[in-house]
N, C-alpha and C. Protein backbone atom coordinates (compact mmCIF):
# COMPACT_ATOMS: atom_id res chain seq x y z
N UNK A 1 0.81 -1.21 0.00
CA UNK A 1 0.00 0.00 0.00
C UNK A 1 0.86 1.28 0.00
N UNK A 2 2.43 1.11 0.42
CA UNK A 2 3.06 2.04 -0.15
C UNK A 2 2.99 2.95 -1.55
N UNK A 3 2.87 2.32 -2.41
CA UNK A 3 2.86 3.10 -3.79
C UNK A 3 1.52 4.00 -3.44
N UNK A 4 0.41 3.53 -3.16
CA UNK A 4 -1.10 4.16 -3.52
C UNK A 4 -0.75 5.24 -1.66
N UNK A 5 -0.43 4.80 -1.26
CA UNK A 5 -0.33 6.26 0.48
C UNK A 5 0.83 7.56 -0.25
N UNK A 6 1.73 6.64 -0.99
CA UNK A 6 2.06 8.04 -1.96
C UNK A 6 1.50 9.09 -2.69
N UNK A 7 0.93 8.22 -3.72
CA UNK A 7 0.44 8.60 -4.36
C UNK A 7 -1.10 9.80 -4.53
N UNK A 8 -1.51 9.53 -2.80
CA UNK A 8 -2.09 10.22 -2.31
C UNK A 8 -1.90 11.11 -1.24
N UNK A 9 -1.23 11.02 -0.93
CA UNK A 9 -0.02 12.01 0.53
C UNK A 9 0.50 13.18 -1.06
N UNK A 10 0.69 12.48 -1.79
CA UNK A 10 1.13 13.59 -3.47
C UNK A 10 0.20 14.53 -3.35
N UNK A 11 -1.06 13.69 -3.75
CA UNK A 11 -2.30 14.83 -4.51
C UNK A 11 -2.34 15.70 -3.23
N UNK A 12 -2.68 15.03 -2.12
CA UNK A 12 -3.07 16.34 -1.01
C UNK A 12 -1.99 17.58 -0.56
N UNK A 13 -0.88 17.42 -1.08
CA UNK A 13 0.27 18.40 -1.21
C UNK A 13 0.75 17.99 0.38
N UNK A 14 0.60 16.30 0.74
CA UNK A 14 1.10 16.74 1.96
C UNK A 14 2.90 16.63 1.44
N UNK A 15 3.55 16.59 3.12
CA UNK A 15 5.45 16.48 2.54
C UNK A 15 5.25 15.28 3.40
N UNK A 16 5.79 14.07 2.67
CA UNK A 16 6.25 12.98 3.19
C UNK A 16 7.88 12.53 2.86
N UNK A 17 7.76 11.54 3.41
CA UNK A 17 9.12 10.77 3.17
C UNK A 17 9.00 9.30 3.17
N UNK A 18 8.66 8.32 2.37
CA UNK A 18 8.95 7.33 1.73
C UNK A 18 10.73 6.90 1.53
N UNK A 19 11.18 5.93 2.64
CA UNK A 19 12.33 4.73 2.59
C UNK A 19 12.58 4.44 1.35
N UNK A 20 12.94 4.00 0.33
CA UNK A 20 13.29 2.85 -1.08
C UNK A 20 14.38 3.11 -1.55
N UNK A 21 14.45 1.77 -2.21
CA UNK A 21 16.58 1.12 -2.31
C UNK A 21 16.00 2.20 -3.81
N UNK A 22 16.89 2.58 -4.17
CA UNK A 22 16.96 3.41 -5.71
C UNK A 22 17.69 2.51 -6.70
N UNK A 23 18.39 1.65 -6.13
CA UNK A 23 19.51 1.09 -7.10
C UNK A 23 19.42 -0.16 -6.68
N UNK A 24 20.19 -1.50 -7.54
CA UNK A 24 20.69 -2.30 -7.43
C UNK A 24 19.93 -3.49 -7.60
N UNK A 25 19.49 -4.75 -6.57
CA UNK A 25 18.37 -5.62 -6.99
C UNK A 25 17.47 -5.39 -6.04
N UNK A 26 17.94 -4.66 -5.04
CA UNK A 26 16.61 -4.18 -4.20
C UNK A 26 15.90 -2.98 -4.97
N UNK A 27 15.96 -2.31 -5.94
CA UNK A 27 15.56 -1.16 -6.68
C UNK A 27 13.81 -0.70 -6.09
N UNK A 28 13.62 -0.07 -5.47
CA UNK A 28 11.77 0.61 -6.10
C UNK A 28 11.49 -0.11 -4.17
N UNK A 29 11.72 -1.48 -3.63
CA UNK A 29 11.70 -1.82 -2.60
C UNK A 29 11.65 -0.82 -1.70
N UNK A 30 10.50 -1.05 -0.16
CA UNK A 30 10.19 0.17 0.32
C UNK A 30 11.59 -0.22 2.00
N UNK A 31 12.70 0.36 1.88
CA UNK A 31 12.99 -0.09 3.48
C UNK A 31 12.32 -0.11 4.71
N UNK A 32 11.55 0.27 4.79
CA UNK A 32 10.22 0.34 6.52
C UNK A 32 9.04 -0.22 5.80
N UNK A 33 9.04 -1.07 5.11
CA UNK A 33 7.56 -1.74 4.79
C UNK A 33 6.56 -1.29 5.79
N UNK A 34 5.56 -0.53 5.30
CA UNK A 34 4.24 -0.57 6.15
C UNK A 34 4.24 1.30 6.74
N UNK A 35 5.46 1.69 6.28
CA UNK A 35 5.64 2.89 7.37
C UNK A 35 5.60 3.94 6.43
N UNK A 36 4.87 5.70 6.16
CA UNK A 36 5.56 6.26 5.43
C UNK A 36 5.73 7.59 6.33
N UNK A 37 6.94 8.52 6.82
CA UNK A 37 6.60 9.46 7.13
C UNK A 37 5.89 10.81 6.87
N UNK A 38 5.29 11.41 7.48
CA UNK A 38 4.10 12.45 6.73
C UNK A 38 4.61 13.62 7.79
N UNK A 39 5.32 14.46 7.37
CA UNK A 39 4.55 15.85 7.90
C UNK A 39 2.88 17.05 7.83
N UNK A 40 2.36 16.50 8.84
CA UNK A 40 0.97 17.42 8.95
C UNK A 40 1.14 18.58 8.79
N UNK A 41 -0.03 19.48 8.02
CA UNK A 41 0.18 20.40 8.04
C UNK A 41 -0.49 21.26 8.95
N UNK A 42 -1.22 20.87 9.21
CA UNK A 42 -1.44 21.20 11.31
C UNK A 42 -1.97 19.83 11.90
N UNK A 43 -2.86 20.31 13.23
CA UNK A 43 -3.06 19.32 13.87
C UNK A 43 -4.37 18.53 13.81
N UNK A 44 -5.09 19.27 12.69
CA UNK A 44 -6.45 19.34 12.30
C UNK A 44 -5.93 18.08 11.17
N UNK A 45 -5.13 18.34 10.00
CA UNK A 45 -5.05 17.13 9.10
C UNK A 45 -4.69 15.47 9.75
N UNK A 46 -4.71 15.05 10.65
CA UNK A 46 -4.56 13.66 11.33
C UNK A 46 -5.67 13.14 10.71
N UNK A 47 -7.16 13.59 10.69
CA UNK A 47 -7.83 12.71 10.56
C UNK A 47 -8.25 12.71 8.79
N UNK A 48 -7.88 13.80 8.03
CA UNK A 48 -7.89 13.36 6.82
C UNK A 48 -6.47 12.83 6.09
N UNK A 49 -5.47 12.45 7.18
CA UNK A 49 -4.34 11.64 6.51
C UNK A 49 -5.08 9.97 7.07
N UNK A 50 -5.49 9.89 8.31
CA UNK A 50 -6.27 8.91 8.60
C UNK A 50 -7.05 8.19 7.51
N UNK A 51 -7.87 9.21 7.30
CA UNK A 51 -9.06 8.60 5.98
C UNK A 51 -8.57 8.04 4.64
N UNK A 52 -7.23 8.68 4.18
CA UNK A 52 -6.35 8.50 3.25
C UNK A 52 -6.19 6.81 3.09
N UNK A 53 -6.80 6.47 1.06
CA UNK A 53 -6.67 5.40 1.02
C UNK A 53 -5.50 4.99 1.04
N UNK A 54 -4.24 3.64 1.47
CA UNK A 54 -3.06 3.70 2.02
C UNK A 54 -2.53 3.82 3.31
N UNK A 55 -3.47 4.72 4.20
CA UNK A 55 -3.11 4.80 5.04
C UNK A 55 -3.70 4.29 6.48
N UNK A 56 -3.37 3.29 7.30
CA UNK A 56 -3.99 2.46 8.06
C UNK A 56 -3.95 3.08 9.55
N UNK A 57 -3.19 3.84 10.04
CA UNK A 57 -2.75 4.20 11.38
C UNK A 57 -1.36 4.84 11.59
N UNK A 58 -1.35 5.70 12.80
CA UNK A 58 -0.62 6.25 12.98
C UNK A 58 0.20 5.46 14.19
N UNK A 59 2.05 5.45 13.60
CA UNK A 59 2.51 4.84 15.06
C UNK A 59 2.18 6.28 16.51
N UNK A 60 2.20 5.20 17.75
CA UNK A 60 1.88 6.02 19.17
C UNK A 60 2.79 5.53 19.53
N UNK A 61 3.01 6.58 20.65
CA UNK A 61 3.00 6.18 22.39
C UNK A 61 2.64 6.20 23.38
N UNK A 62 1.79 4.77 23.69
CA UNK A 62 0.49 5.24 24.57
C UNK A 62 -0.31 5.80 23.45
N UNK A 63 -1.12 7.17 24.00
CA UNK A 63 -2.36 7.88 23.28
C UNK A 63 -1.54 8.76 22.81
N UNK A 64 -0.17 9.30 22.69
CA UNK A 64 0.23 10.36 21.76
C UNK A 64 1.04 9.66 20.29
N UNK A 65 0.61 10.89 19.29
CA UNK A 65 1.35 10.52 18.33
C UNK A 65 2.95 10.05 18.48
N UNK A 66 3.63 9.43 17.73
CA UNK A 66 4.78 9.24 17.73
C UNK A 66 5.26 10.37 16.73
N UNK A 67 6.20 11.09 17.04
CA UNK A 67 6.89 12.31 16.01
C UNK A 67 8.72 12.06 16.04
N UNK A 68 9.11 12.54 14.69
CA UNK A 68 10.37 12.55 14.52
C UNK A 68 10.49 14.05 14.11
N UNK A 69 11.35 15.13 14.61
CA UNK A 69 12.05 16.26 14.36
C UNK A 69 12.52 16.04 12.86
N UNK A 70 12.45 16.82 12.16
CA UNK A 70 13.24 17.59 11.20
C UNK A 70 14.22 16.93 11.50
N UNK A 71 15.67 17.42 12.12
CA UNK A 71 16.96 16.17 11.90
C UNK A 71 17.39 15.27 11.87
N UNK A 72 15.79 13.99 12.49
CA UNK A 72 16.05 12.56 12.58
C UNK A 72 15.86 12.63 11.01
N UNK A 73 14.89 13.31 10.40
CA UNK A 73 14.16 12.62 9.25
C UNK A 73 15.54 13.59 8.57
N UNK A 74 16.45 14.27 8.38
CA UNK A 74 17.50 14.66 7.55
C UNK A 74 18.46 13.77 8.04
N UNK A 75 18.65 13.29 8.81
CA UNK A 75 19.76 12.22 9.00
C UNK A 75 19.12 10.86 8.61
N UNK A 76 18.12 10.54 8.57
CA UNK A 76 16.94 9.73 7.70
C UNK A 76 17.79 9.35 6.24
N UNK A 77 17.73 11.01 6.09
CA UNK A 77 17.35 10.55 4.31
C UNK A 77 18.83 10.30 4.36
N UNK A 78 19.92 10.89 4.77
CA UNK A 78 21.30 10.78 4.59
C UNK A 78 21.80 9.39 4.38
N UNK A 79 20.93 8.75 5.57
CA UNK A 79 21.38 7.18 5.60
C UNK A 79 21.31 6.94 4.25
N UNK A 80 19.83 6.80 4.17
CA UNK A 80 19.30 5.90 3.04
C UNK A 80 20.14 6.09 1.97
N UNK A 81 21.06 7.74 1.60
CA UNK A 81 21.08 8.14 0.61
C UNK A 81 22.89 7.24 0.30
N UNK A 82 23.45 7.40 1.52
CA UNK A 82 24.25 6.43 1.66
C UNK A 82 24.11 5.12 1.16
N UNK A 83 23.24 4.23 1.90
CA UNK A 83 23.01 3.06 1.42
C UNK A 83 22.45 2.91 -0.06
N UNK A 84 21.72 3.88 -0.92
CA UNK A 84 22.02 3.93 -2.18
C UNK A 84 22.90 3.66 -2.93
N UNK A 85 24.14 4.86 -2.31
CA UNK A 85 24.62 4.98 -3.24
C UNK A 85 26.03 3.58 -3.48
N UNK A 86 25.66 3.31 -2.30
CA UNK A 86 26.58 1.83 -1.78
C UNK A 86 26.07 0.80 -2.75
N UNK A 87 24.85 0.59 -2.54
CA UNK A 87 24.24 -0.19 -3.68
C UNK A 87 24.78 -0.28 -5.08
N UNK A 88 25.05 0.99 -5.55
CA UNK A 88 25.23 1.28 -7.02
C UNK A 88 26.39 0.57 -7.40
């Protein structure tokens, strides 16, 4: 359901971040199967990223959302971008 939570996290102009190998024989493969990160654009959009076909639930802790800062998700992409390019 990765491809189609994209593909709709797209149209609604939200900013996500989608894991995947770019290269090699893992190519297009999602690394966090099941997971995509979404920045909300307030606190009001939860329940129409909720409704979003693709999208099943939000990770918690307890009753609060689970959130990653801005620098996990830039040291995020760094990895991945690493392990890309390792791939190649």
């Amino acid at each position: 359901m990765e491809d189609i939570s994209e593909i709709n996290m797209n149209n609604q102009g939200f900013k996500y971040f989608l894991t995947r190998f770019l290269s090699g024989n893992q190519a297009g493969k999602v690394i966090f199967p099941g997971y995509i990160f979404i920045k909300p654009k307030t606190n009001k959009t939860f329940e129409s990223i909720q409704s979003t076909k693709g999208i099943s639930d939000f990770v918690r802790l307890g009753i609060a959302f689970a959130t990653a800062s801005d620098e996990t998700i830039y040291k995020l992409k760094k990895l991945i971008d690493v392990i890309n390019n390792r791939m190649d």
